[in-house]
Structure formats: C-alpha cells, structure tokens
Protein backbone atom coordinates (compact mmCIF):
# COMPACT_ATOMS: atom_id res chain seq x y z
CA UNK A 1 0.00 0.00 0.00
CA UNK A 2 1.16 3.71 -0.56
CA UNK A 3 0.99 6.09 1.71
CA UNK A 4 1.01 9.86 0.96
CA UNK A 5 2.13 11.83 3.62
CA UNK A 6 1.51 16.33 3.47
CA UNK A 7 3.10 18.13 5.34
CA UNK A 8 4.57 21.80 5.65
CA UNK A 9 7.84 22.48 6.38
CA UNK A 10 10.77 25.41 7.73
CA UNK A 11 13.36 26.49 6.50
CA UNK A 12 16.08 25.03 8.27
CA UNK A 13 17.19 27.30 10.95
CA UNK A 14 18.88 27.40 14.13
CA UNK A 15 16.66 25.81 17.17
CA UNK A 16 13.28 26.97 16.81
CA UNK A 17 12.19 29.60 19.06
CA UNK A 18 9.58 27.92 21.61
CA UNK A 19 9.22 30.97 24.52
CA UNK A 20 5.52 31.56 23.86
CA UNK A 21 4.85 27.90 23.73
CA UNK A 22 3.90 27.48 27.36
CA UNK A 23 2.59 24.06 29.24
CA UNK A 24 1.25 26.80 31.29
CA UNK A 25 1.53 26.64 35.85
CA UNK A 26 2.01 23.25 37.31
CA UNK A 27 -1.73 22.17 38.45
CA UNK A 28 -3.04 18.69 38.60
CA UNK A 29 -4.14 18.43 35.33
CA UNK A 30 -4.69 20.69 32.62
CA UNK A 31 -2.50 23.81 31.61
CA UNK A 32 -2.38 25.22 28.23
CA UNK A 33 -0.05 24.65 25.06
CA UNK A 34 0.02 26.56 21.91
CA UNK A 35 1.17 25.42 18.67
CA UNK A 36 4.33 27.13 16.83
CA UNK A 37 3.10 28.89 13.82
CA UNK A 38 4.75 27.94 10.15
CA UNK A 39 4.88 30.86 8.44
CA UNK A 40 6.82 30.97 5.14
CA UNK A 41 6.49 27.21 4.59
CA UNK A 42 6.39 24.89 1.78
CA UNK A 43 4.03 21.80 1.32
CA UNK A 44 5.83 18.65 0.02
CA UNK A 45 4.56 15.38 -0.90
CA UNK A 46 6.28 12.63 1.28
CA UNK A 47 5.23 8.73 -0.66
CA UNK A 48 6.35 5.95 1.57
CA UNK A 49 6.07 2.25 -0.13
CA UNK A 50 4.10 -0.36 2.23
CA UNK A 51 2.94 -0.71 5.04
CA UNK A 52 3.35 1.74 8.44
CA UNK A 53 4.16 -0.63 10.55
CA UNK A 54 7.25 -1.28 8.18
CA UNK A 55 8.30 2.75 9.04
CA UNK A 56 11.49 2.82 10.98
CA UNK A 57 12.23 6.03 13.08
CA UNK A 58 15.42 7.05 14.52
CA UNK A 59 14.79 8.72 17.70
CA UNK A 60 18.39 9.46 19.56
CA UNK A 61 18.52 11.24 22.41
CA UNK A 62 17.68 15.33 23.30
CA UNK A 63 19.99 17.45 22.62
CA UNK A 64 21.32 20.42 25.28
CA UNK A 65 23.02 23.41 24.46
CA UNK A 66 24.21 23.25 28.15
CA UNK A 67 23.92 20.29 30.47
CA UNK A 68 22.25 21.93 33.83
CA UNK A 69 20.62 20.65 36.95
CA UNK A 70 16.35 20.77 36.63
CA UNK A 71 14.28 19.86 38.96
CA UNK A 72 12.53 16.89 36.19
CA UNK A 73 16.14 15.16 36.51
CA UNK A 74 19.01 15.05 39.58
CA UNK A 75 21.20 14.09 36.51
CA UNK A 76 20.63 17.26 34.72
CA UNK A 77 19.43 18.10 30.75
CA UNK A 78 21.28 16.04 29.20
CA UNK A 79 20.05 13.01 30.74
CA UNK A 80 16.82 14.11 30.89
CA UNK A 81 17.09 14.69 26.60
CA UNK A 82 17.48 10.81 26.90
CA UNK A 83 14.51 10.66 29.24
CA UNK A 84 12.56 12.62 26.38
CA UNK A 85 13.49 10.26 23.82
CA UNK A 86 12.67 6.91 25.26
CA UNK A 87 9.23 8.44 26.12
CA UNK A 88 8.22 9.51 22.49
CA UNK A 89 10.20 5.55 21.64
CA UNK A 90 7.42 3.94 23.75
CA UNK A 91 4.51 5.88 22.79
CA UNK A 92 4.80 4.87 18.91
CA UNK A 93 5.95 1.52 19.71
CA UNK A 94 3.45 0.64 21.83
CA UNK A 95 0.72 2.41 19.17
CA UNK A 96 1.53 -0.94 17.21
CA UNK A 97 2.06 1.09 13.57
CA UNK A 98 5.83 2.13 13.60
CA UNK A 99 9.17 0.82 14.63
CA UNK A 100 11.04 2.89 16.36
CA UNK A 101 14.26 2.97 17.68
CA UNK A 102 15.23 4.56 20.28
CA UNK A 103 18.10 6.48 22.58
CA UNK A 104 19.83 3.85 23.86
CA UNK A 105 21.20 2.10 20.39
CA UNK A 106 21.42 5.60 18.51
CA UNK A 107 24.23 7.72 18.63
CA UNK A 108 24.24 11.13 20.22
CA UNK A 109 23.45 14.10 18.00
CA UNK A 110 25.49 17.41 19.23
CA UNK A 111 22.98 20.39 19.87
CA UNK A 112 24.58 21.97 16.46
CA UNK A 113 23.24 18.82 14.17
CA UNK A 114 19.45 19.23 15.70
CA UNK A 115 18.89 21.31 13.04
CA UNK A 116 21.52 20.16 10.48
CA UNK A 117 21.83 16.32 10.75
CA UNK A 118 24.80 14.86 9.83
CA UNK A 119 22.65 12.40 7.08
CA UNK A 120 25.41 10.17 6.77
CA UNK A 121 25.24 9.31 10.05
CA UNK A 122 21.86 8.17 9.80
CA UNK A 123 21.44 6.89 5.95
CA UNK A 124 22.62 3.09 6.85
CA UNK A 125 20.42 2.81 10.11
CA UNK A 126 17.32 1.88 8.33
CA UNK A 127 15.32 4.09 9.34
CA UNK A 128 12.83 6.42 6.79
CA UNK A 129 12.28 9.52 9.69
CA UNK A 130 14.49 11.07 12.04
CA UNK A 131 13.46 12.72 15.27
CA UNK A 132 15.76 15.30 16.49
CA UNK A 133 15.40 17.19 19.27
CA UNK A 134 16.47 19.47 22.06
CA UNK A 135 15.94 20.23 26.25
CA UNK A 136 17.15 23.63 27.40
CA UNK A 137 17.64 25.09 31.10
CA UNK A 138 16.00 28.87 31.61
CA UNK A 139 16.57 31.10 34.08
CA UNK A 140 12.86 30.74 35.41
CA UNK A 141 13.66 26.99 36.02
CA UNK A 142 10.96 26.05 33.08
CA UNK A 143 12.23 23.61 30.26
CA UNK A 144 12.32 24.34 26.50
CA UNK A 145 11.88 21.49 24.54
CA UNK A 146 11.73 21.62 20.50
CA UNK A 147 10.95 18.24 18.61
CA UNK A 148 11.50 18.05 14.83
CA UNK A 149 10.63 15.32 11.89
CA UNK A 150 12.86 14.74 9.46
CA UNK A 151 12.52 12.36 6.12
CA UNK A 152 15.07 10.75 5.62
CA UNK A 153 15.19 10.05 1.53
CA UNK A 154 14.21 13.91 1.10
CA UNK A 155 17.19 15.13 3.75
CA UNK A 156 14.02 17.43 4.49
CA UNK A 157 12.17 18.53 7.86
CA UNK A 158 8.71 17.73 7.92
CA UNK A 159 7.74 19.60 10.67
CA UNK A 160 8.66 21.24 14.07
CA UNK A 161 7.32 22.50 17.25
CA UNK A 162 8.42 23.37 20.96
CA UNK A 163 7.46 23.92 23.99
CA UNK A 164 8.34 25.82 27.03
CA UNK A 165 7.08 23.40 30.19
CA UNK A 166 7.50 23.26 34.01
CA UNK A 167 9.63 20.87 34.97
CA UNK A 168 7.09 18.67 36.86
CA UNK A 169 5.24 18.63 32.74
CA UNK A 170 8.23 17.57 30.96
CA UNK A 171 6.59 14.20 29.97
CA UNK A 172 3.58 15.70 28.32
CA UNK A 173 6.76 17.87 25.93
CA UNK A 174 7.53 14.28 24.80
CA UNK A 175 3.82 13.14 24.46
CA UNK A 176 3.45 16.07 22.25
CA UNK A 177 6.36 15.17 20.51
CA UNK A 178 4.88 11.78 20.30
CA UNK A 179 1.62 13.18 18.91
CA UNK A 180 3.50 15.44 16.08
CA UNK A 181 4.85 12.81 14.95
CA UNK A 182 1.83 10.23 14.16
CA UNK A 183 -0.44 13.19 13.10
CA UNK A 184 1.97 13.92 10.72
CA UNK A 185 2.71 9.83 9.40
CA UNK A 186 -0.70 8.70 9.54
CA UNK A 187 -3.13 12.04 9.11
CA UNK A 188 -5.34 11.11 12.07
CA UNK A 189 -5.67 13.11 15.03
CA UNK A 190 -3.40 12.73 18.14
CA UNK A 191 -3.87 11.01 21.57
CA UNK A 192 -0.55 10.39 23.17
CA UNK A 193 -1.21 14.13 25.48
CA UNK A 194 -4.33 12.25 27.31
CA UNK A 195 -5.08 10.79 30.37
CA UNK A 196 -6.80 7.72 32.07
CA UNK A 197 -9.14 7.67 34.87
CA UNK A 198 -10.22 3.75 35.86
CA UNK A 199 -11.09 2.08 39.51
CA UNK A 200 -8.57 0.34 41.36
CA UNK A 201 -9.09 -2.33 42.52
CA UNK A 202 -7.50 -4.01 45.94
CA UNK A 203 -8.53 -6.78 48.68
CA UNK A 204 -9.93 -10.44 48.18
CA UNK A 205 -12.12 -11.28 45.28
CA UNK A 206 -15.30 -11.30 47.47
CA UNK A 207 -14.38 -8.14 49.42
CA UNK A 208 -13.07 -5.79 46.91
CA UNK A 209 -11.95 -1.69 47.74
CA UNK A 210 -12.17 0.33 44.79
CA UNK A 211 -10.96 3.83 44.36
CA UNK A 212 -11.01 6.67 41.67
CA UNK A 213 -7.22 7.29 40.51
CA UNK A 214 -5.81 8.63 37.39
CA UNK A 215 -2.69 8.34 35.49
CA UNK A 216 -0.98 9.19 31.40
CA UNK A 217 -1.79 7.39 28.71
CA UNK A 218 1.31 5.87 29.30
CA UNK A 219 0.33 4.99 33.08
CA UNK A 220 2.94 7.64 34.48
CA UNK A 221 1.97 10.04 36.83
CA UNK A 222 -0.54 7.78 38.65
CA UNK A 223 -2.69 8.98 41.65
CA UNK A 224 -5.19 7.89 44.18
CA UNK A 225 -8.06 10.34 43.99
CA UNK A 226 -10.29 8.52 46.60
CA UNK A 227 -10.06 6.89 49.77
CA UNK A 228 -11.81 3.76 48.68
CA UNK A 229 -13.44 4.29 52.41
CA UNK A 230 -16.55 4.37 50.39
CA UNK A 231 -16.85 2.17 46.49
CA UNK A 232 -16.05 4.23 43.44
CA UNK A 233 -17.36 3.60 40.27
CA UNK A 234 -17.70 4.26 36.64
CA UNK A 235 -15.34 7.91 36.31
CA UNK A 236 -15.93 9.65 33.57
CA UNK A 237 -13.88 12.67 32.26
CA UNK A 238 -15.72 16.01 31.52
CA UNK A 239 -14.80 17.44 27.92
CA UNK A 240 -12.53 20.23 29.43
CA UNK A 241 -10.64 17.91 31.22
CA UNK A 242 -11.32 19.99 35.02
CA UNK A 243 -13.88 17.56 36.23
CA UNK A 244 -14.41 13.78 36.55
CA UNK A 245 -17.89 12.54 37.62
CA UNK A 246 -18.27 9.35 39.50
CA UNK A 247 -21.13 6.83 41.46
CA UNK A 248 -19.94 6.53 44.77
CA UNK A 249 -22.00 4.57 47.62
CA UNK A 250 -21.61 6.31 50.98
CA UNK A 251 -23.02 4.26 54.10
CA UNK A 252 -25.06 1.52 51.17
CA UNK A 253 -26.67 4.81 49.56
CA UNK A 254 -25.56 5.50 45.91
CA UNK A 255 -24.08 9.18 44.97
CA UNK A 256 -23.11 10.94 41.56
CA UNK A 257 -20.15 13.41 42.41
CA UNK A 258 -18.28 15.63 40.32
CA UNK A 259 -14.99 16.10 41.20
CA UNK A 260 -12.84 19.22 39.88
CA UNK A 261 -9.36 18.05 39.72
CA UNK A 262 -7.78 21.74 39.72
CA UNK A 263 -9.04 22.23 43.27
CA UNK A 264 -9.48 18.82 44.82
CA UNK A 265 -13.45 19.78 45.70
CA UNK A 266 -16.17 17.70 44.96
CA UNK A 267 -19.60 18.62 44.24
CA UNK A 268 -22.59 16.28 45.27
CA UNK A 269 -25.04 16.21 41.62
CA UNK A 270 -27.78 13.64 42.99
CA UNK A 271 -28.31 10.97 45.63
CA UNK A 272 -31.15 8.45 45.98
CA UNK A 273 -32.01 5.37 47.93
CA UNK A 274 -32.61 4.02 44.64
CA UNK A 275 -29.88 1.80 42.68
CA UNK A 276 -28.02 4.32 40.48
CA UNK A 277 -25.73 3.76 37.40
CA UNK A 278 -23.28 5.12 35.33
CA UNK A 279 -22.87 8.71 34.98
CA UNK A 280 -21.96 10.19 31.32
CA UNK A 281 -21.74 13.57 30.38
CA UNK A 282 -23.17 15.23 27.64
CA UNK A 283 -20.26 16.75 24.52
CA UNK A 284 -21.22 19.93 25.92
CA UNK A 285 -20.37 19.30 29.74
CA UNK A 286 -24.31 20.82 30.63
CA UNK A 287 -25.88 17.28 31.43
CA UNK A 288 -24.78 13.96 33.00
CA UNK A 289 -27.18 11.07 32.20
CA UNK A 290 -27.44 8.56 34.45
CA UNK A 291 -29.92 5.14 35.01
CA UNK A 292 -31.79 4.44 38.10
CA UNK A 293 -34.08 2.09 39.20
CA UNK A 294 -37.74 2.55 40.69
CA UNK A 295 -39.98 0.17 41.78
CA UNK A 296 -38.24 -2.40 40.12
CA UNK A 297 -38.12 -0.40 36.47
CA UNK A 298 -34.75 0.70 35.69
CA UNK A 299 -34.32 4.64 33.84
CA UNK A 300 -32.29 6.80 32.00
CA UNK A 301 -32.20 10.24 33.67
CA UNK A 302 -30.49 13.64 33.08
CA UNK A 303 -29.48 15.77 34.96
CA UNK A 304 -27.65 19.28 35.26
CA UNK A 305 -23.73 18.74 35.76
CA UNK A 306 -24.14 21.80 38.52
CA UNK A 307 -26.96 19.47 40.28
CA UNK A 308 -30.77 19.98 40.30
CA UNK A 309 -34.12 18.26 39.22
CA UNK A 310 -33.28 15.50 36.93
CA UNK A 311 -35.29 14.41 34.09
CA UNK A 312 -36.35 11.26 32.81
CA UNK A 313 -35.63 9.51 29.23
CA UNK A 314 -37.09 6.85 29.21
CA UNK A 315 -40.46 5.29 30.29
CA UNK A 316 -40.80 1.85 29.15
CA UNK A 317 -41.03 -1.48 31.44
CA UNK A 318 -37.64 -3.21 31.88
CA UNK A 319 -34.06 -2.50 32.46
CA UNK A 320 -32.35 0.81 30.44
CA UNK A 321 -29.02 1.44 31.48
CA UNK A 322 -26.17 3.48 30.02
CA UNK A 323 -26.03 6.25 27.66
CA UNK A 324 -23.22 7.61 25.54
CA UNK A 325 -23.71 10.88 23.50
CA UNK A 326 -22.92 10.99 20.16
CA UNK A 327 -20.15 13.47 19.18
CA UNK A 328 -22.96 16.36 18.42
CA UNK A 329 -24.96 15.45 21.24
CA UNK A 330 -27.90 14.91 18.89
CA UNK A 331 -28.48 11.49 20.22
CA UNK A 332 -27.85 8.47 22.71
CA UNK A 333 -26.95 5.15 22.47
CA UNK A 334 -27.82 3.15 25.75
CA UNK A 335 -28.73 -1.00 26.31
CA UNK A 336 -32.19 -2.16 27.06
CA UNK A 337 -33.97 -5.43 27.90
CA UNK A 338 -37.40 -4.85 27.00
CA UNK A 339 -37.28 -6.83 23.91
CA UNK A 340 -36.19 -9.58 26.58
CA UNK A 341 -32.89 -9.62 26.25
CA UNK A 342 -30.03 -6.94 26.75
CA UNK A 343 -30.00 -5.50 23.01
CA UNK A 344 -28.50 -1.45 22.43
CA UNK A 345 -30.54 0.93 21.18
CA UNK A 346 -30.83 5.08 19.83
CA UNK A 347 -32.72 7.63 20.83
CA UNK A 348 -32.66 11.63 20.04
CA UNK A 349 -31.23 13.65 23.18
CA UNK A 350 -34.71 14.49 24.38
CA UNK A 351 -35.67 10.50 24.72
CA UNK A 352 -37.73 11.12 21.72
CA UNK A 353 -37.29 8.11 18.37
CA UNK A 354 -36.43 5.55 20.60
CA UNK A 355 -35.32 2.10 18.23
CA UNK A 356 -33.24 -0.74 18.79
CA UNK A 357 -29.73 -1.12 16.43
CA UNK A 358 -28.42 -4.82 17.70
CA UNK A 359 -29.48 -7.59 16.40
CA UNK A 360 -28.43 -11.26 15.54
CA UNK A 361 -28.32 -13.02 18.36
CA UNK A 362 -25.74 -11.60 20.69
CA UNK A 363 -26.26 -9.47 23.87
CA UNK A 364 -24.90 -5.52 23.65
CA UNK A 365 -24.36 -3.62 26.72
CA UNK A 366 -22.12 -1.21 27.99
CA UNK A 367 -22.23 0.77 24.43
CA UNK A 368 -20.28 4.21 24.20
CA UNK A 369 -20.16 6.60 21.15
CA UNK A 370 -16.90 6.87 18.95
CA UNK A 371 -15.10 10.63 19.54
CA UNK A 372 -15.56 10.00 15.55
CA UNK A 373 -19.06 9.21 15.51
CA UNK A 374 -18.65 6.61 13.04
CA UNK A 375 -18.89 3.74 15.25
CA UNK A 376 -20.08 2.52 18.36
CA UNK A 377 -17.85 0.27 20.63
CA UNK A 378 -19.75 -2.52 23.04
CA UNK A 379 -19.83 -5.32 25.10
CA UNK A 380 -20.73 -8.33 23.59
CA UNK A 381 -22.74 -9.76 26.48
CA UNK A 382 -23.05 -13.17 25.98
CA UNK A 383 -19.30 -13.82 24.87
CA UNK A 384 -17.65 -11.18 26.56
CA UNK A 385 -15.59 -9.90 24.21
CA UNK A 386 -15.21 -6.17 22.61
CA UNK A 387 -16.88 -5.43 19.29
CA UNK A 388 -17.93 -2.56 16.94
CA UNK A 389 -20.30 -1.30 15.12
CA UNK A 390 -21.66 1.19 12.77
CA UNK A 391 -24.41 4.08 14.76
CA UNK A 392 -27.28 1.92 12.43
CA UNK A 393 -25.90 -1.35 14.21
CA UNK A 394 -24.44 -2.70 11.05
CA UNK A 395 -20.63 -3.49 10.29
CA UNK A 396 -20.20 -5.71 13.56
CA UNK A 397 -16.81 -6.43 14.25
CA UNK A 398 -15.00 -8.57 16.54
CA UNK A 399 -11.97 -7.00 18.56
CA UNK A 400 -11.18 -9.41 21.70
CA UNK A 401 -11.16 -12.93 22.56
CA UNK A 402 -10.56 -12.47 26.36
CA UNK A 403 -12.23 -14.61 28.99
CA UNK A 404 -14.19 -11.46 30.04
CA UNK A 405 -13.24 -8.13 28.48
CA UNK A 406 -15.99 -5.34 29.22
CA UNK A 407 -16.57 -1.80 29.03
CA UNK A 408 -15.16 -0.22 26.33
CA UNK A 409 -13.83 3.32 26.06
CA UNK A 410 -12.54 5.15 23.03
CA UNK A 411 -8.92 7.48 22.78
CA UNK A 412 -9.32 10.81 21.89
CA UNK A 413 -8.90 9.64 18.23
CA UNK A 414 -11.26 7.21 17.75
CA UNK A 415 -8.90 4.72 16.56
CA UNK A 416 -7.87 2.25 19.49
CA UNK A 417 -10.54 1.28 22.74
CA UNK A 418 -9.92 0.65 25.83
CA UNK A 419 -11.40 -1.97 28.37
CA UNK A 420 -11.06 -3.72 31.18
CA UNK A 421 -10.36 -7.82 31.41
CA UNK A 422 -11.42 -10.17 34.66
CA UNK A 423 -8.76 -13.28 34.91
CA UNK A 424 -10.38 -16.23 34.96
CA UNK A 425 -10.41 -18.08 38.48
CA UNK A 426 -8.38 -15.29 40.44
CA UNK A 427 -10.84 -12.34 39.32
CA UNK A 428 -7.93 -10.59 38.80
CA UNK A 429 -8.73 -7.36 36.55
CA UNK A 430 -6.40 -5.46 34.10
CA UNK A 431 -6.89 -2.68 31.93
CA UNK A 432 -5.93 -3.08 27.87
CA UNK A 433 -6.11 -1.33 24.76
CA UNK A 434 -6.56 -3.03 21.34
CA UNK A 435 -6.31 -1.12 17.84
CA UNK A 436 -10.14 -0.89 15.16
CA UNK A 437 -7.88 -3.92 13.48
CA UNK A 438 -8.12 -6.11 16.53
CA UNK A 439 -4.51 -6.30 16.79
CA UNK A 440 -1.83 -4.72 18.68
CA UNK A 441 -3.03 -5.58 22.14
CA UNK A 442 -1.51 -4.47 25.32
CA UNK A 443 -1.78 -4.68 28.69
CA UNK A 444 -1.54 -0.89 30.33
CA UNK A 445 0.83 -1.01 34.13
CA UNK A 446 -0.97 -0.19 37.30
CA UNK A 447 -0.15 -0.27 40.62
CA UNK A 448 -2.91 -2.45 41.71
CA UNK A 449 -5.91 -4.58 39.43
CA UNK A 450 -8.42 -1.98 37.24
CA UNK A 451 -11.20 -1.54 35.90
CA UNK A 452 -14.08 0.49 35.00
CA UNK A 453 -11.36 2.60 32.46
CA UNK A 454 -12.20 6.20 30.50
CA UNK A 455 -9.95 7.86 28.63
CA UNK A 456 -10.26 11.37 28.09
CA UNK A 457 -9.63 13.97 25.93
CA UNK A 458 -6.61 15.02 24.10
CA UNK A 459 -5.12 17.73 26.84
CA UNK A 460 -5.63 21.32 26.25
C-alpha cells in the first residue's frame, strides 16, 4: 500500500524559538499549550512504499546546548534529553504502527546537528524519519523542549514545534512530541497528550476496595483520587478535562459526584435510595445522564452537571441502562432489555425516536459513542468480548477474545478502545487497549488490578 504523507515544512534554521509555547503553571491536570506557527512554509509530498508498521524512526537522544541541573532530573538536561526520547520511543511503539528505535542504540546528535543532521550518520540505520530534538535550562527553572521530523530520503524537515514546560510537565513535551509525529505519518488526530481515569481495585475477590485514581496514557503520573473508604465507580472525564464525575455509595446509599481536579473539591449532583448507574456527560459538559431504578423499572435520567431536578428519558417497562452521547450530542446510544434480552438501542437527546440497532443473536451492553461518531464500541454480552459497530448497528466487528473483556472506552482519536479484562479463576482485573484492526493488544501497568477505564480527551 502507498501512503502519501503532506506536510509543511521550515526552513532550516537554528533551534526553533519555543518561549511563547507554554505548558502553562504546574496544576493537577490541565494547563495550556500553543502550537508554533509555520509561516513561510512549503508543502511537500512525502510517498512511503508499504505498510506503516514497516516505518522505521530514529529517535536518539535530546539534545542540550548546556547540560544543567532541573528539577525533572538530579542528573541534569542532558540526561533528561534521553529521558525525552525513550518516552516519544514507547509511545509509537506501543501504538503498534511504527518501529522505532530509540536512545539507547542511537548515537548522540550534538545540539549543532538538531537542526543540520549529519545524514550520513543516519542513511545506513534503516530508518525512513528522524526525530531530532532538544531540552534547554531557563533562568525561570521552566524547560524548553523543540521536537523536529525529518525524512530521511528527502534530507528534508517535515515539521517542528516546541514547547516551554515546568519541569514537573516535561513528559507531556515528549507526548506532544509523540503526537507530532503520528499526526503527521498517519493524518489522524493525536492522543498520546491524554489521560486515564479507571477504579482500582484491591482486597480479596469477594471483598473488593475500589478507588477513583488517574494516570498518562502511558500509566505515568498515577494517583489515588479517593479513599476507597466508600466504592467508586464508573469515572468519567468532563470534555474540558477539570472535572471527573463518579457513582460513589456512601453508608449503602448511591451518589453521583463531580470532582474538579484543579481544586481537589467535589460537588454532590444527585443521591437516591434508589440503585443508580453510570454517569456520562453530555459533549457539551451541561448534562450527566445517568440510570436508576424505581420500583423495580430501571431509567435513563439527566441531569444538570451543577446538580438539580433531573429528568427522565425513558419510560418503558424493563431495564435501560447506560447512555453515551454521540459526538454532536444529537443522540444516545444506551442498552435495554425490554425486547427480553439486553439488546443497544438510539434515541434523540430528548428520549424522543427511541429504536433498537443490535441484532443477531448476541447481547450488547455497555455501548459508548466513537469521539468520531462513526462507530459505536460494546460489550458483547453473551461472549464477553469487545466489538464494533456502525451508529445503524451494522458493520459488527469482533476485537477481543478475552475470557471477560468489558466496558469499552474510546482514545481521543477514535482509533484504538480501551477496556477492562477479569482473569479467569483469580478475578484478577487489568486494563488493555486493542487497535479498530483487533490487533496490537496491550496490557496498560498499574499499581494495583483496574477496571471500569475512560480515557479522556486530548489535553488542552
């Protein structure tokens, strides 16, 4: 297969000029980054020959103009450029369509060939692109960091961009490093820059303690947001990336909170007496829906993300639980028994054109909305594995072959879901990510079992 690849490109200059480009202050999560601008550029046509998991990439280590003690490493820049480089490494190996290779069988580039590579150094490595790169010291203890793309049959950059981080941030500088380059190799959007929020999961398999925590994509920078004094479940991330909502049970009774990650408060939406499900918020972070059961027939609700009255969606006898938002918020896919089995079905946002999209056979649950809107992602309930489909409920494709793989969550992309697997026998529970191909599987570390996983957005 050939792949076209279009891309603008700088002259070649010295290290680009990244002081704008700020991370922004060191909260919990969040801060801002701003793109470098390409003025003056030409577009080229880049044609590789087969496939893109063929594409070697040299990525050596950072580059410093000045090796200098930072607070993100007791070694100093220069180790920390290596640092850098083994980050962006993992993040497109582990994607499953590249082979990179990283710092530790490269040579070291000098800070002069960042933006003048010595091509002969590189021409009988194998590899098609070159990352180069540089970490700088400033005098306000922040980090520049400038990542560029080079092809390696043109002796051409591709593309550039920097940015000037806190030290505590200087993994995100490599996830965005990480995201330049697939954006630029495969045309689809990034999701390296994004975090996870899942339950984890401690004690014996009967008596289990489950708390909210948080980590990277890559599972670095993990936290304990909750006690576990009291069961967390189902987090969700809000589409600005301040908030996560959750079900928590306090003393038996079942809670949705919203927790704002900036400050650390949380924010008590509803509570009832009444068995309560899975929060999801609407695209536009106004509404949370929600299903709860009354008199023995289970409801979708919604309800204002700032609390208040909620309203129902549904009214029909049986068991409705769930409810993703498609992309536009135009409509909801949720899972339903009253056809007398658990089957997914559509509605508009006000409850209204309710029909059922699963058929065949198989059980559908736990359904969630591509970012893309082209597909929908779901349990298969009566194999428990992962599948697809299209938003009409045709196109259904296999993705997992676990034992018990459940509740599916899409990257900021749309291209690879994430979901959560139960061991057979121990009850063990992991989290993993698998690719729209049903390939490139992997198991994502944590510190203790998980479950219950949402991936949010690409980071502001």
């Amino acid at each position: 297969m050939k792949y076209v690849l279009f891309a603008s490109f700088l002259a070649l200059a010295a290290p680009l000029s990244a002081q704008n480009q700020d991370l922004g202050q060191p909260i919990p999560e969040g801060g801002e980054v701003e793109t470098i601008e390409e003025d003056g550029g030409l577009e080229v046509t880049v044609s590789f020959e087969g496939n893109l998991d063929d594409l070697g990439i040299a990525i050596p280590g950072f580059a410093t103009d000045r090796d200098v003690a930072t607070p993100a490493n007791s070694s100093g820049t220069a180790a920390l450029g290596k640092e850098l480089a083994r980050v962006i490494t993992s993040d497109l190996r582990n994607n499953g369509l590249f082979k990179p290779t990283g710092p530790d069988a490269l040579p070291q580039p000098g800070f002069a060939e960042i933006t003048a590579p010595s091509w002969s150094t590189w021409s009988n490595r194998g590899a098609e692109m070159l990352v180069h790169g540089y970490v700088r010291g400033r005098a306000d203890s922040k980090l520049t960091v400038g990542c560029y793309l080079y092809d390696m049959a043109l002796q051409q950059e591709l593309v550039r961009e920097g940015w000037v981080v806190q030290p505590a941030d200087w993994r995100r500088a490599a996830h965005k490093c990480a995201d330049l380059i697939y954006s630029r190799l495969t045309g689809e959007s990034p999701f390296f820059d994004s975090r996870i929020a899942y339950i984890a999961e401690t004690g014996t398999k009967d008596n289990r303690t489950k708390r909210l925590a948080i980590m990277d994509s890559d599972g670095a920078n993990h936290r304990f947001i909750t006690t576990g004094r009291s069961t967390a479940l189902t987090p969700r991330y809000s589409p600005d990336y301040k908030k996560l909502s959750y079900l928590s049970y306090v003393d038996g009774n079942p809670r949705i909170y919203v927790y704002d990650i900036g400050t650390g408060r949380q924010t008590l939406i509803t509570q009832s007496a009444n068995p309560t499900f899975a929060p999801r918020w609407s695209p536009d972070g106004r509404w949370l829906l929600y299903s709860m059961a009354v008199n023995g027939n289970t409801d979708i609700y919604r309800v204002s993300s700032s609390g208040g009255e909620p309203i129902r969606l549904t009214d029909t006898p049986g068991i409705d639980i769930g409810g993703s938002y498609s992309p536009d918020g135009s409509r909801i896919v949720f899972e339903s028994d009253r056809s007398g089995a658990q089957q997914c079905y559509v509605m508009d946002a006000n409850g209204g054109n309710q029909r059922r999209i699963s058929f065949g056979g198989a059980r559908c649950a736990t359904p969630e909305w591509s970012p893309r809107g082209d597909q929908i992602a779901f349990t298969n309930a009566s194999t428990f594995n992962i599948s697809v489909m299209s938003p009409s409920g045709g196109n259904v494709r296999v993705l997992t072959n676990g034992w018990q793989d459940e509740a599916p969550t899409w990257a900021p992309n749309g291209r690879i879901i994430q979901f959560f697997r139960t061991e057979r026998n121990s009850g063990k529970t992991g989290l993993y990510q698998v690719d729209l191909t049903g390939e490139n599987l992997r198991k994502l570390p944590t510190p203790v079992d998980a479950s219950d996983p949402a991936w949010g957005p690409i980071l502001p």
